[in-house]
Protein backbone atom coordinates (compact mmCIF):
# COMPACT_ATOMS: atom_id res chain seq x y z
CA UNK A 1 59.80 96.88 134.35
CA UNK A 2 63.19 96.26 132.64
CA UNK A 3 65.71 98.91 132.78
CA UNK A 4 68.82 98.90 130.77
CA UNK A 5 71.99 100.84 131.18
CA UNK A 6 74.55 102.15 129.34
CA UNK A 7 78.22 101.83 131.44
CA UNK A 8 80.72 103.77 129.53
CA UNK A 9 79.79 107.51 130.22
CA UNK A 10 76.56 106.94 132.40
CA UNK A 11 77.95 104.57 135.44
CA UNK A 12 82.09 104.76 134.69
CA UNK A 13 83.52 108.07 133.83
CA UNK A 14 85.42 107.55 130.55
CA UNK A 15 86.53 110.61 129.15
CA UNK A 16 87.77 112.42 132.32
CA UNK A 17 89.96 109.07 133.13
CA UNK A 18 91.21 108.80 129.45
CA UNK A 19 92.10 111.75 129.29
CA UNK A 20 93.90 111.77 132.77
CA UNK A 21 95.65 108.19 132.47
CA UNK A 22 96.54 108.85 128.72
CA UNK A 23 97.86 112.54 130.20
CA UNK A 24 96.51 114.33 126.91
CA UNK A 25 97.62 117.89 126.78
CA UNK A 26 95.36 119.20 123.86
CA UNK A 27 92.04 118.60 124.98
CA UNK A 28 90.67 119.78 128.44
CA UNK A 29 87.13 118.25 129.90
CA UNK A 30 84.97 121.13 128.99
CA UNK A 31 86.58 120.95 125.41
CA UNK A 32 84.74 117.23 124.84
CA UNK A 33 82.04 118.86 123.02
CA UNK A 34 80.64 116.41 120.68
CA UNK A 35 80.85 112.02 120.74
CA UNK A 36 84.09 111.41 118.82
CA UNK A 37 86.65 112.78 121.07
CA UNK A 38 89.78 110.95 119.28
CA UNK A 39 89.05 113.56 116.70
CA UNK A 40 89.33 116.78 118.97
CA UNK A 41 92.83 115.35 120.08
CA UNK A 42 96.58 115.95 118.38
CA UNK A 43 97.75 112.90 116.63
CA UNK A 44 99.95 111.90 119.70
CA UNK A 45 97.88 112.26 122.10
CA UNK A 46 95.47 109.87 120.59
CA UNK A 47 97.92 107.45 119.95
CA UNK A 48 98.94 108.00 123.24
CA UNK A 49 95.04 107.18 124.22
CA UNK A 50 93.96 104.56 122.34
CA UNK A 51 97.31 102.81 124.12
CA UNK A 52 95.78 103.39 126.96
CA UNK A 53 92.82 102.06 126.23
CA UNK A 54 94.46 98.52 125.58
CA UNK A 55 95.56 98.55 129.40
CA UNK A 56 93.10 96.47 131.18
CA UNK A 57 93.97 98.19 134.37
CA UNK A 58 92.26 101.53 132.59
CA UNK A 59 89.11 99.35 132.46
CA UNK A 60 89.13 98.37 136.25
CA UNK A 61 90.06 101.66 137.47
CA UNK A 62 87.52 103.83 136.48
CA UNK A 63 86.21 106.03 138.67
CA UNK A 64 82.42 106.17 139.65
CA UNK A 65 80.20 108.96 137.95
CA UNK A 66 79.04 110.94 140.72
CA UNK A 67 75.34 109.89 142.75
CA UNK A 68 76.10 106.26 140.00
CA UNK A 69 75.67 103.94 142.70
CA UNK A 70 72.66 105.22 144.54
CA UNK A 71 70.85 106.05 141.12
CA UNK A 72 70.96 102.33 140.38
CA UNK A 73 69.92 101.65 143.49
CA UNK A 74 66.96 103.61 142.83
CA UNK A 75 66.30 102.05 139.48
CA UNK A 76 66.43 98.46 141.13
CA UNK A 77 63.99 99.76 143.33
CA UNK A 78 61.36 100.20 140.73
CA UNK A 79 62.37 97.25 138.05
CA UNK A 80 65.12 94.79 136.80
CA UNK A 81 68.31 96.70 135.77
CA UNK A 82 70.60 95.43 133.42
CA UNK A 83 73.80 96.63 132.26
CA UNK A 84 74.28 97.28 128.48
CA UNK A 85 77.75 97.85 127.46
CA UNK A 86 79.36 97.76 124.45
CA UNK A 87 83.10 96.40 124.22
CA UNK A 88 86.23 97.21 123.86
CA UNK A 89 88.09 94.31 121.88
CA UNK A 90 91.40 95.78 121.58
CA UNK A 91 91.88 95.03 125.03
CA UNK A 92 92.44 91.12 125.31
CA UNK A 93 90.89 90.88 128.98
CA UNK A 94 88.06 93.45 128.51
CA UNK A 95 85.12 91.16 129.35
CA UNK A 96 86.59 90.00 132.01
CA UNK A 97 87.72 93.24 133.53
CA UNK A 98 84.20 95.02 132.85
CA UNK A 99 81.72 92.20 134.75
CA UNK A 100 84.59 92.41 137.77
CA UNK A 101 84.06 96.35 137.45
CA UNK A 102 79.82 95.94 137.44
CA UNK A 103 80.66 93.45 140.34
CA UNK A 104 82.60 95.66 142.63
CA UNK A 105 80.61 98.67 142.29
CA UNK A 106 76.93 97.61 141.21
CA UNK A 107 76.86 93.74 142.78
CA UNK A 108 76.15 92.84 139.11
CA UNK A 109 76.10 88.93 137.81
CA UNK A 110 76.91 87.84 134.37
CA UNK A 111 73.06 87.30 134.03
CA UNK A 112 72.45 90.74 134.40
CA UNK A 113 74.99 92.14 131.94
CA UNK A 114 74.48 92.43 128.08
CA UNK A 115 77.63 92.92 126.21
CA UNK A 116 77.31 94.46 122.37
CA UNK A 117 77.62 97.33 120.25
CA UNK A 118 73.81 97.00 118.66
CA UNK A 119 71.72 98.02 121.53
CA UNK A 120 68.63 98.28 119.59
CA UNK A 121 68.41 94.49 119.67
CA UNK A 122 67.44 94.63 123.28
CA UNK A 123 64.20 94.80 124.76
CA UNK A 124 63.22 96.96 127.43
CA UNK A 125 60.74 99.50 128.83
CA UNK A 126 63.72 101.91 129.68
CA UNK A 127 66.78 102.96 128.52
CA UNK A 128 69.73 104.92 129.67
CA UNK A 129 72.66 105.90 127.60
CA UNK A 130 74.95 108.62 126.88
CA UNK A 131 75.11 108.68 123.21
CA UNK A 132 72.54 110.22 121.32
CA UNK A 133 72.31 107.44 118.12
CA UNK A 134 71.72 104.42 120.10
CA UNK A 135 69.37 105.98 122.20
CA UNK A 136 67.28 107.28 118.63
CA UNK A 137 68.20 103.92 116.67
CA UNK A 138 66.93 102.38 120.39
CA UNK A 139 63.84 104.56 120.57
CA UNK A 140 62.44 104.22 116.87
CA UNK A 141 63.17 100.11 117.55
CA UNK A 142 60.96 100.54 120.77
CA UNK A 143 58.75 102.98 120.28
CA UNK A 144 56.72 101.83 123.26
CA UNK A 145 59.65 102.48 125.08
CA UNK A 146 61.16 105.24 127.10
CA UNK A 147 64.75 106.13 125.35
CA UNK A 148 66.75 108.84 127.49
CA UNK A 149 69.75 110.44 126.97
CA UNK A 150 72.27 110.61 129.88
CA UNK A 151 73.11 114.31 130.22
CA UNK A 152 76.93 114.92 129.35
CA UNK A 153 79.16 117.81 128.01
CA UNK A 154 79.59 115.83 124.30
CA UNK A 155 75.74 115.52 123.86
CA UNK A 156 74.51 119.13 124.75
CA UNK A 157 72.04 120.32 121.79
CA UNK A 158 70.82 116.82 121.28
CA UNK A 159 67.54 117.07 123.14
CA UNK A 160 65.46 118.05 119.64
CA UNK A 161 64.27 115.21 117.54
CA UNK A 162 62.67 113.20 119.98
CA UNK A 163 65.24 112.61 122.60
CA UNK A 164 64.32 113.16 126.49
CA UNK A 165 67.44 114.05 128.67
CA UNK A 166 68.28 112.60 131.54
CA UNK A 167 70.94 112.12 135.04
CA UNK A 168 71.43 110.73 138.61
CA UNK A 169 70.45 113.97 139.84
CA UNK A 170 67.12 114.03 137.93
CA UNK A 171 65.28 110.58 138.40
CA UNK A 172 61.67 111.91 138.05
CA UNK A 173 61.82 109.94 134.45
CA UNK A 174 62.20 106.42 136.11
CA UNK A 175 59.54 107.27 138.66
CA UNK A 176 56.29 106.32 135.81
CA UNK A 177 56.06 102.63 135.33
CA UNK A 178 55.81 101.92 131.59
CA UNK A 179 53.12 99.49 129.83
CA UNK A 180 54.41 96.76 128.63
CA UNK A 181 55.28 95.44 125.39
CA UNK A 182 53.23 92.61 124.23
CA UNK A 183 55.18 92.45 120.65
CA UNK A 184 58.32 91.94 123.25
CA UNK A 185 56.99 90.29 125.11
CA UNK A 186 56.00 87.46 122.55
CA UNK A 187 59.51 87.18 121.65
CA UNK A 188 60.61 86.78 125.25
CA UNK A 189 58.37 83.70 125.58
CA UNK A 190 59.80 81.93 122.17
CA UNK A 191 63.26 82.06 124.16
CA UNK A 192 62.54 79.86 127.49
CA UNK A 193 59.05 80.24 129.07
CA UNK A 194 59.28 81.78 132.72
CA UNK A 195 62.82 81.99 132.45
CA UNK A 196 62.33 84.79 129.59
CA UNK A 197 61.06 87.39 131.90
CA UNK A 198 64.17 87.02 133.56
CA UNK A 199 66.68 87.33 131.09
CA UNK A 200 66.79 88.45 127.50
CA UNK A 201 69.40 86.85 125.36
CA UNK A 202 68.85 86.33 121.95
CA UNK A 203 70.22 85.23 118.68
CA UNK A 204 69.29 87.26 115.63
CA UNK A 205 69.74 86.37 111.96
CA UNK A 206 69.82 87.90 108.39
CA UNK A 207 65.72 88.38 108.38
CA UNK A 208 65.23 89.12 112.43
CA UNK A 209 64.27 85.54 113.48
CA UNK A 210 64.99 84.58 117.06
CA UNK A 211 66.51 81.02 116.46
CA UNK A 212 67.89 79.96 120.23
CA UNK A 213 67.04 76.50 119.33
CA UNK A 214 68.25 76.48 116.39
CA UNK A 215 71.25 78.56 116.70
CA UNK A 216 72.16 75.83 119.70
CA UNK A 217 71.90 72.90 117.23
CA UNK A 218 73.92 75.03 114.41
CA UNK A 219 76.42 76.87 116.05
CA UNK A 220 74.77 80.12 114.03
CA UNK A 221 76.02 82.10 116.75
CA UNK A 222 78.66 85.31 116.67
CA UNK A 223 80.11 83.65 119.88
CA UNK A 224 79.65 81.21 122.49
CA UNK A 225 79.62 81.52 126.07
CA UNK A 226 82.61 80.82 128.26
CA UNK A 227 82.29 79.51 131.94
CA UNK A 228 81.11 82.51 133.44
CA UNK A 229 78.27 83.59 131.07
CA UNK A 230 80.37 85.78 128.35
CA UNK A 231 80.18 85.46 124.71
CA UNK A 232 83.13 84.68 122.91
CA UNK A 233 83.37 86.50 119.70
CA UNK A 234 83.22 84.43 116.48
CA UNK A 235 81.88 85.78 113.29
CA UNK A 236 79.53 84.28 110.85
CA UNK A 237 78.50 85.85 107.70
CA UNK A 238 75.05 85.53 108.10
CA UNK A 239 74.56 86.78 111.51
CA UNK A 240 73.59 90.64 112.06
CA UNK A 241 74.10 91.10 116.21
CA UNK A 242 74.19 89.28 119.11
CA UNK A 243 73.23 89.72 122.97
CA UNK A 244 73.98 87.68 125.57
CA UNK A 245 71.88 87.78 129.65
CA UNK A 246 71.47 85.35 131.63
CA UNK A 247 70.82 82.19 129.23
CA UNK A 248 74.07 80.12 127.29
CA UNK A 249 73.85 79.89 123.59
């Protein structure tokens, strides 16, 4: 079983050290009521946040959310766990800063972390995430799936239209083991034999394709990996997302 996890809001707790390191004044905890919190701030405090945000050390000190650790624990227990996190360009040394993060507190490697901002790409049986429009845009991807949404104060009401809510303190979700996915895992096997149940990286073009091989040959790729496994960003005009796990493209 492959389990992937949102960090941002779900392992690191985001919004109560923004908003503590960035010192904002009009917006309490309990106040961060729905997913865009910039917009429930005064115009200097969020200037005064997305500063902060810039600050690698913001990145690498960000507290634990509570029960994090051994709920991951629990997860690895039951399947392969990989972290899904989507990234924060503005700060120059974010990649860096986030696998040294996943390293300290969750023993992570680079082929265990995905970075990018389209999650539905990935393949799973499970996924974990705080916001409620990747885990839909997730879910409807992967319908054979099990999408849950990571209980938090900005994504109360969303349980309706399919969503199943989810936290540390409630693992009975993780405790079913899922089928799995023989559409996925088709594509898996077009992207390095054995080696594809261990990682999931991917290139995907204009009409869905998975072109590794190609993409290799080409240079189609939005980045390239550095030393230690992370993509480098470089646009193309043809390409639609990227992921990254485990395998260098």
């Amino acid at each position: 079983m492959q389990i992937l996890c949102d960090v941002d809001g779900v392992l690191a707790d985001f919004t109560g050290h923004l908003l503590d390191r960035a010192e904002v004044k009009s917006l309490a905890r309990e106040d961060v009521t729905q997913w865009d919190l910039f917009a429930l701030m005064s115009p200097a405090d969020k200037v005064r946040a997305l500063s902060v945000l810039t600050d690698p050390d913001f990145w690498r000190s960000q507290p634990l959310i509570p029960d994090a650790r051994e709920g991951v624990e629990h997860l690895r227990a039951r399947g392969e766990v990989y972290f899904v996190t989507a990234p924060w360009w503005p700060c120059r040394e974010w990649a860096d800063v986030r696998a040294g993060w996943l390293r300290e507190h969750f023993g992570a490697t680079h082929k265990e972390i995905v970075v990018t901002e389209a999650k539905h790409l990935i393949a799973g049986d499970i996924l974990l995430d705080d916001r409620p429009e990747t885990v839909r845009t997730w879910g409807r991807r992967w319908p054979e799936g099990r999408a849950l949404l990571f209980d938090a104060t900005y994504n109360q009401g969303q349980v309706g239209a399919g969503l199943e809510r989810s936290s540390w303190s409630v693992l009975a979700p993780f405790r079913e083991r899922l089928p799995r996915t023989p559409g996925r895992d088709r594509h898996l096997e077009g992207l390095g034999g054995s080696a594809s149940r261990a990682c999931l990286a991917a290139l995907y073009l204009s009409d869905g394709r998975y072109l590794p091989d190609e993409a290799k040959r080409n240079g189609v790729a939005f980045g390239y990996c550095n030393a230690e496994g992370w993509l480098c960003p470089r646009t193309t005009a043809t390409h639609v997302g990227w992921t990254v796990l485990g395998q260098e493209v």
